[in-house]
Structure formats: C-alpha cells, structure tokens
N, C-alpha and C. Protein backbone atom coordinates (compact mmCIF):
# COMPACT_ATOMS: atom_id res chain seq x y z
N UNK A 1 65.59 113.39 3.39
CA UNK A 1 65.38 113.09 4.80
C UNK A 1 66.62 112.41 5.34
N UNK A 2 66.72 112.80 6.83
CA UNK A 2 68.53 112.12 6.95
C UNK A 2 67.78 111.39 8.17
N UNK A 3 68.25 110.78 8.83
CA UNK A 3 68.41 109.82 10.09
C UNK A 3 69.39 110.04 11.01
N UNK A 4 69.15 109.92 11.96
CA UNK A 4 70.00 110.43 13.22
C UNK A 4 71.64 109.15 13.22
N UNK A 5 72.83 109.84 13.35
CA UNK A 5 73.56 108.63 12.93
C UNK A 5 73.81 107.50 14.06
N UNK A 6 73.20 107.63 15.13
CA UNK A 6 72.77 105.69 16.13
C UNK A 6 71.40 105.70 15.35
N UNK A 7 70.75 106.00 14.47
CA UNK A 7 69.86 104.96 13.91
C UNK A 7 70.13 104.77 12.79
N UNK A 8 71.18 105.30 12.30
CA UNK A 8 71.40 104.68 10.27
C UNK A 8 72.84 103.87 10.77
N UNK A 9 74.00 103.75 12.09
CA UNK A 9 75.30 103.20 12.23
C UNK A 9 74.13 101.86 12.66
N UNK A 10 72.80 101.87 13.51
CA UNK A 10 72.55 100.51 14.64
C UNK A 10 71.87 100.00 13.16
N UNK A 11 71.13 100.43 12.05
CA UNK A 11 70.48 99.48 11.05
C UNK A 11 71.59 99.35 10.24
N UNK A 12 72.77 100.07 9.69
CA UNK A 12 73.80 99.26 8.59
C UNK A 12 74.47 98.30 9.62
N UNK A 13 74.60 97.93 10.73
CA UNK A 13 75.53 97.14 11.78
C UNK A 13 74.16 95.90 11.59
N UNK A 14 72.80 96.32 11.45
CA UNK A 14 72.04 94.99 11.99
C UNK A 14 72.18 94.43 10.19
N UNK A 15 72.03 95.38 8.81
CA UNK A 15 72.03 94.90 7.64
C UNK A 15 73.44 94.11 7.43
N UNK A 16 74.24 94.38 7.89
CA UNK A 16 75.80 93.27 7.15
C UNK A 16 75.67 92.21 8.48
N UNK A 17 74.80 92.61 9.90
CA UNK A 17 75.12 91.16 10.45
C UNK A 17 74.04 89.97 9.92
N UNK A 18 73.02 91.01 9.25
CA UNK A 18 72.24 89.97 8.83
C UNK A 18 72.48 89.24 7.30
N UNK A 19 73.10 89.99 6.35
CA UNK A 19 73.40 89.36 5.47
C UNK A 19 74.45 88.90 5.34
N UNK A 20 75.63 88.87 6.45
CA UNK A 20 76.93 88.05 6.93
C UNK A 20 76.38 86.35 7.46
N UNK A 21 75.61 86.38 7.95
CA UNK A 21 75.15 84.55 8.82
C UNK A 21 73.99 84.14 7.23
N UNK A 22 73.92 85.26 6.37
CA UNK A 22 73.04 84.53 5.04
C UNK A 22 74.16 84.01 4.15
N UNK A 23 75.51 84.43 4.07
CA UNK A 23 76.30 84.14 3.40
C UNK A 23 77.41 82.55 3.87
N UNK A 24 76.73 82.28 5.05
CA UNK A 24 77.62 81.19 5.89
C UNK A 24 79.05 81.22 5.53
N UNK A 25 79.95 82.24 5.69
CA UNK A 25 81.60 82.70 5.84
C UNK A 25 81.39 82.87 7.14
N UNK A 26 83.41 82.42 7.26
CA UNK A 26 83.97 82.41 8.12
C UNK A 26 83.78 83.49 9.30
N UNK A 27 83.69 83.75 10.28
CA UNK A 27 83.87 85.17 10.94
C UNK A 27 85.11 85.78 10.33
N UNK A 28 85.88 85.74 10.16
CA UNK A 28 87.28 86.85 9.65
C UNK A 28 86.54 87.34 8.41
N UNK A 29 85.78 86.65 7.64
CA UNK A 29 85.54 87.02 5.98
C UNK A 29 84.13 88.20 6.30
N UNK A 30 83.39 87.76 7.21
CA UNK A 30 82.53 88.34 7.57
C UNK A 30 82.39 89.96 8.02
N UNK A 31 83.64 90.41 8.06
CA UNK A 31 83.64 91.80 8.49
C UNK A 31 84.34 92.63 7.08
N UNK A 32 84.12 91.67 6.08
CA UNK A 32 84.61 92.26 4.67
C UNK A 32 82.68 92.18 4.03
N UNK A 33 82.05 91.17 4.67
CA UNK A 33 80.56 91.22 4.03
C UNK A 33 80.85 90.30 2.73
N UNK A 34 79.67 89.62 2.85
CA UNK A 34 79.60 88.28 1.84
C UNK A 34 79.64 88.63 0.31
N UNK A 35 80.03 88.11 -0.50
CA UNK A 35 79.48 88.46 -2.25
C UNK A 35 78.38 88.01 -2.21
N UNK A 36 78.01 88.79 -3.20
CA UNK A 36 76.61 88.65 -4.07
C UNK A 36 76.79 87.35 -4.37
N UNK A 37 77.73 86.52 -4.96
CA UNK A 37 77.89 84.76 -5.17
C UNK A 37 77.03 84.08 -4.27
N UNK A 38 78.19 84.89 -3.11
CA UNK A 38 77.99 83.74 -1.57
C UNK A 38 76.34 83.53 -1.24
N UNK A 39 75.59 85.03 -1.46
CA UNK A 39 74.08 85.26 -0.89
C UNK A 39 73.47 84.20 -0.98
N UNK A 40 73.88 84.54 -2.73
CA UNK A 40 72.81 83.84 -3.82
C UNK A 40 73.07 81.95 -3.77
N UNK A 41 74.35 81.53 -3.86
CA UNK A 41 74.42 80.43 -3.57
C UNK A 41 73.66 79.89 -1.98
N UNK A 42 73.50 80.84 -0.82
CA UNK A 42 73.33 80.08 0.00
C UNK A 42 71.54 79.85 -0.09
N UNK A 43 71.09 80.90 -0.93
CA UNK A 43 69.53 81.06 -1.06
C UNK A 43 68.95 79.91 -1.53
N UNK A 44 70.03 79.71 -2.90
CA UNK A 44 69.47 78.69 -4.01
C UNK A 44 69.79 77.57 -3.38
N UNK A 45 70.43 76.96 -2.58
CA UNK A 45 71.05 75.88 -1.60
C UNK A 45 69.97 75.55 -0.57
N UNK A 46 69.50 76.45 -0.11
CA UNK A 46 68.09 76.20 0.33
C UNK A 46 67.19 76.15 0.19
N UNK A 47 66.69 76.72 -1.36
CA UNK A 47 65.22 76.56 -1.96
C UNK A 47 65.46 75.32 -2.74
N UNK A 48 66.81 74.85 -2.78
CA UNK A 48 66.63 73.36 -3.85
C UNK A 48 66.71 72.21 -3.40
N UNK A 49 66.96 72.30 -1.85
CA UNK A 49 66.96 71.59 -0.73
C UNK A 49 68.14 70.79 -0.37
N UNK A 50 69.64 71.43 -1.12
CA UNK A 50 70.47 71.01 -0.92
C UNK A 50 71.31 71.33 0.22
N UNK A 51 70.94 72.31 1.07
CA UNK A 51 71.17 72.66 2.54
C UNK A 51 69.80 72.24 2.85
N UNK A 52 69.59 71.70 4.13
CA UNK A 52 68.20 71.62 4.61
C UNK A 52 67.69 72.69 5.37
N UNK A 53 66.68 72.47 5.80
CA UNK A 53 66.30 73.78 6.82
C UNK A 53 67.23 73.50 8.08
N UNK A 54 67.58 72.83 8.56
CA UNK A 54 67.92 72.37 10.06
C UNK A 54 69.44 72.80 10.19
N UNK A 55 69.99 72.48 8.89
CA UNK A 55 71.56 72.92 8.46
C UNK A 55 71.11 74.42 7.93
N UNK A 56 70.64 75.06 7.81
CA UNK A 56 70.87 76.27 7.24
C UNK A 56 70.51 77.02 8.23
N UNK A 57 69.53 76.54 9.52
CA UNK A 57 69.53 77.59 10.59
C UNK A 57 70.55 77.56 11.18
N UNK A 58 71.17 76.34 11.63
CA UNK A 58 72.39 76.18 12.17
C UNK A 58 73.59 76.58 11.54
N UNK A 59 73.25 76.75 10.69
CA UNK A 59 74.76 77.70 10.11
C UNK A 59 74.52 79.16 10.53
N UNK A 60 73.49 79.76 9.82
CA UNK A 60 73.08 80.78 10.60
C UNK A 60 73.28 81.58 11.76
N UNK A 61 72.59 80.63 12.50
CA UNK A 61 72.81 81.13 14.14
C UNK A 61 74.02 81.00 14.16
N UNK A 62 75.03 79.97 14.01
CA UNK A 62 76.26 80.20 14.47
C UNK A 62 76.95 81.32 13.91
N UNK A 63 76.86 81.68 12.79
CA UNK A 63 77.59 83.01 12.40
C UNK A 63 77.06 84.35 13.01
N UNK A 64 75.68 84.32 13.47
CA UNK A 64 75.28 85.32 13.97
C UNK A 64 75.56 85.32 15.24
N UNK A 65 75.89 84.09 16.31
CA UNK A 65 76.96 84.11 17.55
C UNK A 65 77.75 84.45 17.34
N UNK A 66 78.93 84.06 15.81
CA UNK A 66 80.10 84.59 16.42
C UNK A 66 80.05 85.90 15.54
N UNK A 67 79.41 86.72 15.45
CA UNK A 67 79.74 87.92 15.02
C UNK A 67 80.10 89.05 16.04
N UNK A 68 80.72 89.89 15.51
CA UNK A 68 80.86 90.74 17.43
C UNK A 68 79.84 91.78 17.51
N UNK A 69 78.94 92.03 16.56
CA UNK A 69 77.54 92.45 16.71
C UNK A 69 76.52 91.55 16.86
N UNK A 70 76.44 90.76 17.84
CA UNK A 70 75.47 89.67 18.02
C UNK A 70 74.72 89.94 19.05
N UNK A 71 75.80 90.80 20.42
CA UNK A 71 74.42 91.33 21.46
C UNK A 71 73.20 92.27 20.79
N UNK A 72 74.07 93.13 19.78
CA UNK A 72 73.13 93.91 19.68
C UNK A 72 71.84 93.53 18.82
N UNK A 73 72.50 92.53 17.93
CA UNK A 73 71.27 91.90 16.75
C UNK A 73 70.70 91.00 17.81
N UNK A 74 71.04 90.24 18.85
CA UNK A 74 69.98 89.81 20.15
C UNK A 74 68.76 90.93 20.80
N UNK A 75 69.41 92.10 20.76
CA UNK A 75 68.60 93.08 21.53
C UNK A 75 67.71 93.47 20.18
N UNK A 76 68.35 93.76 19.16
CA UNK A 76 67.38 94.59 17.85
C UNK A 76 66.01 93.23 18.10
N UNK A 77 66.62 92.18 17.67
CA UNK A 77 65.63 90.93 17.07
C UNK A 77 64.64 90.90 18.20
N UNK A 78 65.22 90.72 19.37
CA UNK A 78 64.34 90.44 20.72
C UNK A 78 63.13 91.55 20.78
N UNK A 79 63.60 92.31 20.56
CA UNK A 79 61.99 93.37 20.74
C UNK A 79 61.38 93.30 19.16
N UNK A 80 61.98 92.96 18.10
CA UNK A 80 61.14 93.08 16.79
C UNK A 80 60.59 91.98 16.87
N UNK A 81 60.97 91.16 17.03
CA UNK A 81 60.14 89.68 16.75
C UNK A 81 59.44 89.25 18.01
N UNK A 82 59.56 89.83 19.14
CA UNK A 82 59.09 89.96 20.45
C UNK A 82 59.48 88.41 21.08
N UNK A 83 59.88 88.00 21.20
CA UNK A 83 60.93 87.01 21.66
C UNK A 83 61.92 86.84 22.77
N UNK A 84 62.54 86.49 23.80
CA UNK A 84 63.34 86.49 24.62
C UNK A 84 64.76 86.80 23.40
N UNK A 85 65.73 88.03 24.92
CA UNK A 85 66.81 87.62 24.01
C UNK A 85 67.64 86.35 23.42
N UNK A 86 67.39 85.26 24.56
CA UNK A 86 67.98 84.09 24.56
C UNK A 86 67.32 83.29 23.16
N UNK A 87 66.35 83.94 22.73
CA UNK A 87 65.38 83.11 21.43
C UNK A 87 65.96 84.12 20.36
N UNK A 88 66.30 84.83 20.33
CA UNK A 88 66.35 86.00 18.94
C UNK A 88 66.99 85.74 18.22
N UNK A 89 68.08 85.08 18.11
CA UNK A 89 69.24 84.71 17.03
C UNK A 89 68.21 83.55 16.02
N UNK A 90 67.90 82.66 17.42
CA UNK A 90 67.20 81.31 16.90
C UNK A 90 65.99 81.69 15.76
N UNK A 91 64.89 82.47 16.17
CA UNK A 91 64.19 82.96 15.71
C UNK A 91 63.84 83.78 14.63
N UNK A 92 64.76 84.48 14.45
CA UNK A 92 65.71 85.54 13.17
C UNK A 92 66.00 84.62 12.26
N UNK A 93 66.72 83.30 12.46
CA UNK A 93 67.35 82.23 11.15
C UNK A 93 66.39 81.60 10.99
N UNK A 94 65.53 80.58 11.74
CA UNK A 94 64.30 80.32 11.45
C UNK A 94 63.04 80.80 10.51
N UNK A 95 63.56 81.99 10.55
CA UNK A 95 61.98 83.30 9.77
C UNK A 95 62.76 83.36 8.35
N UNK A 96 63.99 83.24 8.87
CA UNK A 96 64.93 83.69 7.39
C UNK A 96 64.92 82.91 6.38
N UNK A 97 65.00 81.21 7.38
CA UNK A 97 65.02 80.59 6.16
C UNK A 97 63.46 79.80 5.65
N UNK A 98 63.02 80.14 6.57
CA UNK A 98 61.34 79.57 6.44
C UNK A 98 61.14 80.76 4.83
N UNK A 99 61.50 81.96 4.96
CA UNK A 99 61.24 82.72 3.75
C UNK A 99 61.68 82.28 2.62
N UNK A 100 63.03 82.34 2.59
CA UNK A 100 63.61 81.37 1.39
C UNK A 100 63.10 79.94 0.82
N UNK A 101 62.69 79.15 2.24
CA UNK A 101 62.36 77.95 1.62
C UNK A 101 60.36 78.34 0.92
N UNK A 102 60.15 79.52 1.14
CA UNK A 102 58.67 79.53 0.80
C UNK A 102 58.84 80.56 -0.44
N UNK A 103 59.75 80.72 -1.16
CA UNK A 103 60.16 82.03 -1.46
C UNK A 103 59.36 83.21 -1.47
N UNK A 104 59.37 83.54 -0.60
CA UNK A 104 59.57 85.16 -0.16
C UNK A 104 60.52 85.65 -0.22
N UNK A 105 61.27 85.29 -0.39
CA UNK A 105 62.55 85.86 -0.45
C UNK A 105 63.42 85.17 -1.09
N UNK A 106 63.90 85.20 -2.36
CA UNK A 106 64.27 84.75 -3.36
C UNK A 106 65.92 85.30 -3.72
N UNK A 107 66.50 84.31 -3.78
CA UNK A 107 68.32 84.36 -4.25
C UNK A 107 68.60 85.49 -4.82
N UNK A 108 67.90 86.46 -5.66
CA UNK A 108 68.08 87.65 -6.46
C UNK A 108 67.64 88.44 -5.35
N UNK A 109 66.58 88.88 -4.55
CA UNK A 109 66.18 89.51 -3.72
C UNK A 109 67.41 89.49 -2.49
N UNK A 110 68.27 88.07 -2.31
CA UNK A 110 68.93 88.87 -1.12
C UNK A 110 70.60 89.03 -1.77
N UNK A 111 70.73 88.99 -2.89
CA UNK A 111 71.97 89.14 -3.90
C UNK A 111 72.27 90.80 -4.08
N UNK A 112 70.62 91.15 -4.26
CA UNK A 112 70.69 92.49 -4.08
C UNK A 112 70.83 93.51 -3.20
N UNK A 113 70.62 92.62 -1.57
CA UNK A 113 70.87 93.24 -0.98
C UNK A 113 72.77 93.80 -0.66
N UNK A 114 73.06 92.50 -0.96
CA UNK A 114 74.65 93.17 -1.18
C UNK A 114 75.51 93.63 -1.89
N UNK A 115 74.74 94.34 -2.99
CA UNK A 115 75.59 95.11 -3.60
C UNK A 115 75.94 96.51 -2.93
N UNK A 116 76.17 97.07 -3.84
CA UNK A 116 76.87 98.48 -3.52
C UNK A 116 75.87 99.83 -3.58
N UNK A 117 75.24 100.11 -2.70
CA UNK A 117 74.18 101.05 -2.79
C UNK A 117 74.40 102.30 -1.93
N UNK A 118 73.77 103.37 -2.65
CA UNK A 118 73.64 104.29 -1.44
C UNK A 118 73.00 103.94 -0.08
N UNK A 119 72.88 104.76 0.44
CA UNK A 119 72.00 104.44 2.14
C UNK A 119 71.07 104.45 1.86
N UNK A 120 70.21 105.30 1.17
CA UNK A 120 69.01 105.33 0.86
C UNK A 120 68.54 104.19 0.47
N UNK A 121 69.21 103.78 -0.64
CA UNK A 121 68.57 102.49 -1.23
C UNK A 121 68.73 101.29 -0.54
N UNK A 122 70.20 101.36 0.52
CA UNK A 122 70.26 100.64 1.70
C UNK A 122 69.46 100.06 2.62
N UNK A 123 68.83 101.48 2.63
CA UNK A 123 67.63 101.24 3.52
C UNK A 123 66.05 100.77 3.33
N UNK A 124 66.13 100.97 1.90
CA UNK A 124 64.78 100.23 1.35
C UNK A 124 64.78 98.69 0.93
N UNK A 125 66.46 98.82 0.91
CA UNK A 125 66.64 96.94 0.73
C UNK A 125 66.53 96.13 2.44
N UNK A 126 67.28 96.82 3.31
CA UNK A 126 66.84 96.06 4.91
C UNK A 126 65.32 96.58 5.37
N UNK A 127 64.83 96.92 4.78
CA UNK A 127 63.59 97.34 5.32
C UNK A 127 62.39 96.08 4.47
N UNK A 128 63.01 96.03 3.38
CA UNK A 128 62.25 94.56 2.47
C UNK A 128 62.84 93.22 3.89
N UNK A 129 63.94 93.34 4.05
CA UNK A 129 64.51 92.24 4.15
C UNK A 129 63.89 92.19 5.97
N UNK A 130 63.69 93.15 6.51
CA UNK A 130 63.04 92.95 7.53
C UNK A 130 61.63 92.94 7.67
N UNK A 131 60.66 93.18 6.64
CA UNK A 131 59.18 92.96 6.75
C UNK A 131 59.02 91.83 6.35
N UNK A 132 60.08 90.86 5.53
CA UNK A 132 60.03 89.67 5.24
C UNK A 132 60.10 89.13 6.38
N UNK A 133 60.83 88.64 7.57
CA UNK A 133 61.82 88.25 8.15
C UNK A 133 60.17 88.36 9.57
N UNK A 134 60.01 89.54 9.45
CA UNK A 134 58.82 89.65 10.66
C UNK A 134 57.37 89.19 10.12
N UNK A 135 57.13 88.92 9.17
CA UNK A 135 55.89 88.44 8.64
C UNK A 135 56.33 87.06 8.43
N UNK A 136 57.39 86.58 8.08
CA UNK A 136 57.53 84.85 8.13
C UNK A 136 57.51 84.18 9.90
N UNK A 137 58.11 84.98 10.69
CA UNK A 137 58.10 85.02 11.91
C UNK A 137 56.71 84.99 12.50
N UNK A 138 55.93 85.95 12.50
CA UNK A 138 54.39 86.07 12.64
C UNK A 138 53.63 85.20 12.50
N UNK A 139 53.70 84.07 10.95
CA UNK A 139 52.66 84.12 10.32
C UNK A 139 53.15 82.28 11.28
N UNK A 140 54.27 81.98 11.55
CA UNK A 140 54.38 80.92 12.40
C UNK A 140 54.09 81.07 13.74
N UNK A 141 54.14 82.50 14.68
CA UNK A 141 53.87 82.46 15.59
C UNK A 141 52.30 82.45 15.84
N UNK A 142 51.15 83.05 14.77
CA UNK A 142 50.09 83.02 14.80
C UNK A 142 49.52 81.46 14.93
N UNK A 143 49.50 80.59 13.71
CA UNK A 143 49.93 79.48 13.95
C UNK A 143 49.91 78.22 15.10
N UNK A 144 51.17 79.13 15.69
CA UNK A 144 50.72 78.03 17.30
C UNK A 144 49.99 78.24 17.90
N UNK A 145 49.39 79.79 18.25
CA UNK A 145 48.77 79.98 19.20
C UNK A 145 47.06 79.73 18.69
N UNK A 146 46.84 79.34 17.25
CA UNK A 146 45.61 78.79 16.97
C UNK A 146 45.81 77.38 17.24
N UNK A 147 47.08 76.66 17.13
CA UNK A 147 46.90 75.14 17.28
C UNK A 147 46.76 74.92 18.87
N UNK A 148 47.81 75.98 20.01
CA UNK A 148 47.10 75.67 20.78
C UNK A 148 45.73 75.81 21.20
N UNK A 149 44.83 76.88 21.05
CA UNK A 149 43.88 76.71 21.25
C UNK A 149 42.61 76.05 20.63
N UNK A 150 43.14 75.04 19.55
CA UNK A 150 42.52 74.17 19.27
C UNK A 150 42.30 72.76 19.87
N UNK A 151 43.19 72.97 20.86
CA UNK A 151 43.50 71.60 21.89
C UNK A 151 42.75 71.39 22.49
C-alpha cells in the first residue's frame, strides 16, 4: 500500500519534528534528527525525575517553536488533539511528557523511534507514538471536564 506523497512528506516532517523537541538539541542539530542516545537520555531524565515535568515541557515547546516546521506541527496538533492553534505545541509536550512520566512510553520505545527504518515501519513507529500522545492528552482532558462538573 503506498500513500499519497503530502501525506507520507506532512507525517515524516510531523515524526522528526516530534522526535527533534524529545531530544532537547539545539535547532542547527535538529535538522540532522536526534540520536537514539539523545531520545533515550531525555526519556530516562524524565521518568527518574531528574528533568522535571515543568523543565521538560519547556524544553520541548521551545524546540518545537524554533523548528521551521512548527506552523505546521501547530496546525497537525491543533485539529488532533482538538485544541486552539495557540495551545498545540503546549499541549503536544504536556501529553508527551505526562506519557513518559507514566510510562507509556518508555526510553526504548522512543529510542526506537529513531533509528533507521523503512517508511513502513516508520509509520507504525509515529503512529504508536501518536496514539500515545492522543490518549495521554484525552485521558487529562476527560478529567477536567468530570472535575468540572463535579463543582
């Protein structure tokens, strides 16, 4: 089965911007795509609580600002996570690392996403990495809207 190439160029552009702001590098290093090291160190840095959550979204988001695919991972995120665009970056690092810190998503799980794969398998690794990402997202947005209406 092939994919039309604006939907396999717009998901490998949303997979390296998303595992570029998991690797917290520089923007210049970022358009080479993080090592498997970098992933895994930033995973285990956050499940051992030696980045906190507050520092690890904020690293995050900022790499996913300065990436020069950031409108578009604003526009992808904004309708997947149903969110304003102005919330989508925020929201995206939040889910990301709420996963890690709950592991769902575990230092080997996103180590693997950067290796060297065909597309195919490409695509079954951002497709993990996005049902994660929208079910950690969810399962907080469900959440409020029971606490508010518990008020």
């Amino acid at each position: 089965m092939t994919f039309p190439v604006p939907r396999t160029v717009s998901r490998m552009a949303l997979a390296a911007a998303l595992l570029s702001s998991l690797a917290a590098v520089p923007p210049a290093m970022a358009q080479q795509g993080p090592s498997e090291k970098e992933v895994r160190a930033f995973a285990e840095a956050v499940q051992d609580g030696s980045l906190s959550a507050s520092q690890a979204h904020a690293t995050c988001t900022q790499q996913f600002e300065s990436d020069p695919s950031a409108k578009d991972v604003r526009e992808v995120m904004s309708t997947f996570l149903e969110v304003s665009e102005a919330d989508a970056i925020s929201a995206l690092c939040e889910a990301l690392v709420r996963a890690i810190k709950a592991d769902a998503l575990t230092a080997d799980e996103l180590a693997d996403t950067v290796r060297k794969s065909d597309e195919a398998d490409l695509g079954v690794k951002v497709g993990r990495l996005l049902r994660t990402i929208y079910f950690s997202h969810t399962s907080v947005a469900a959440a409020t809207v029971e606490g508010r209406a518990a008020r």
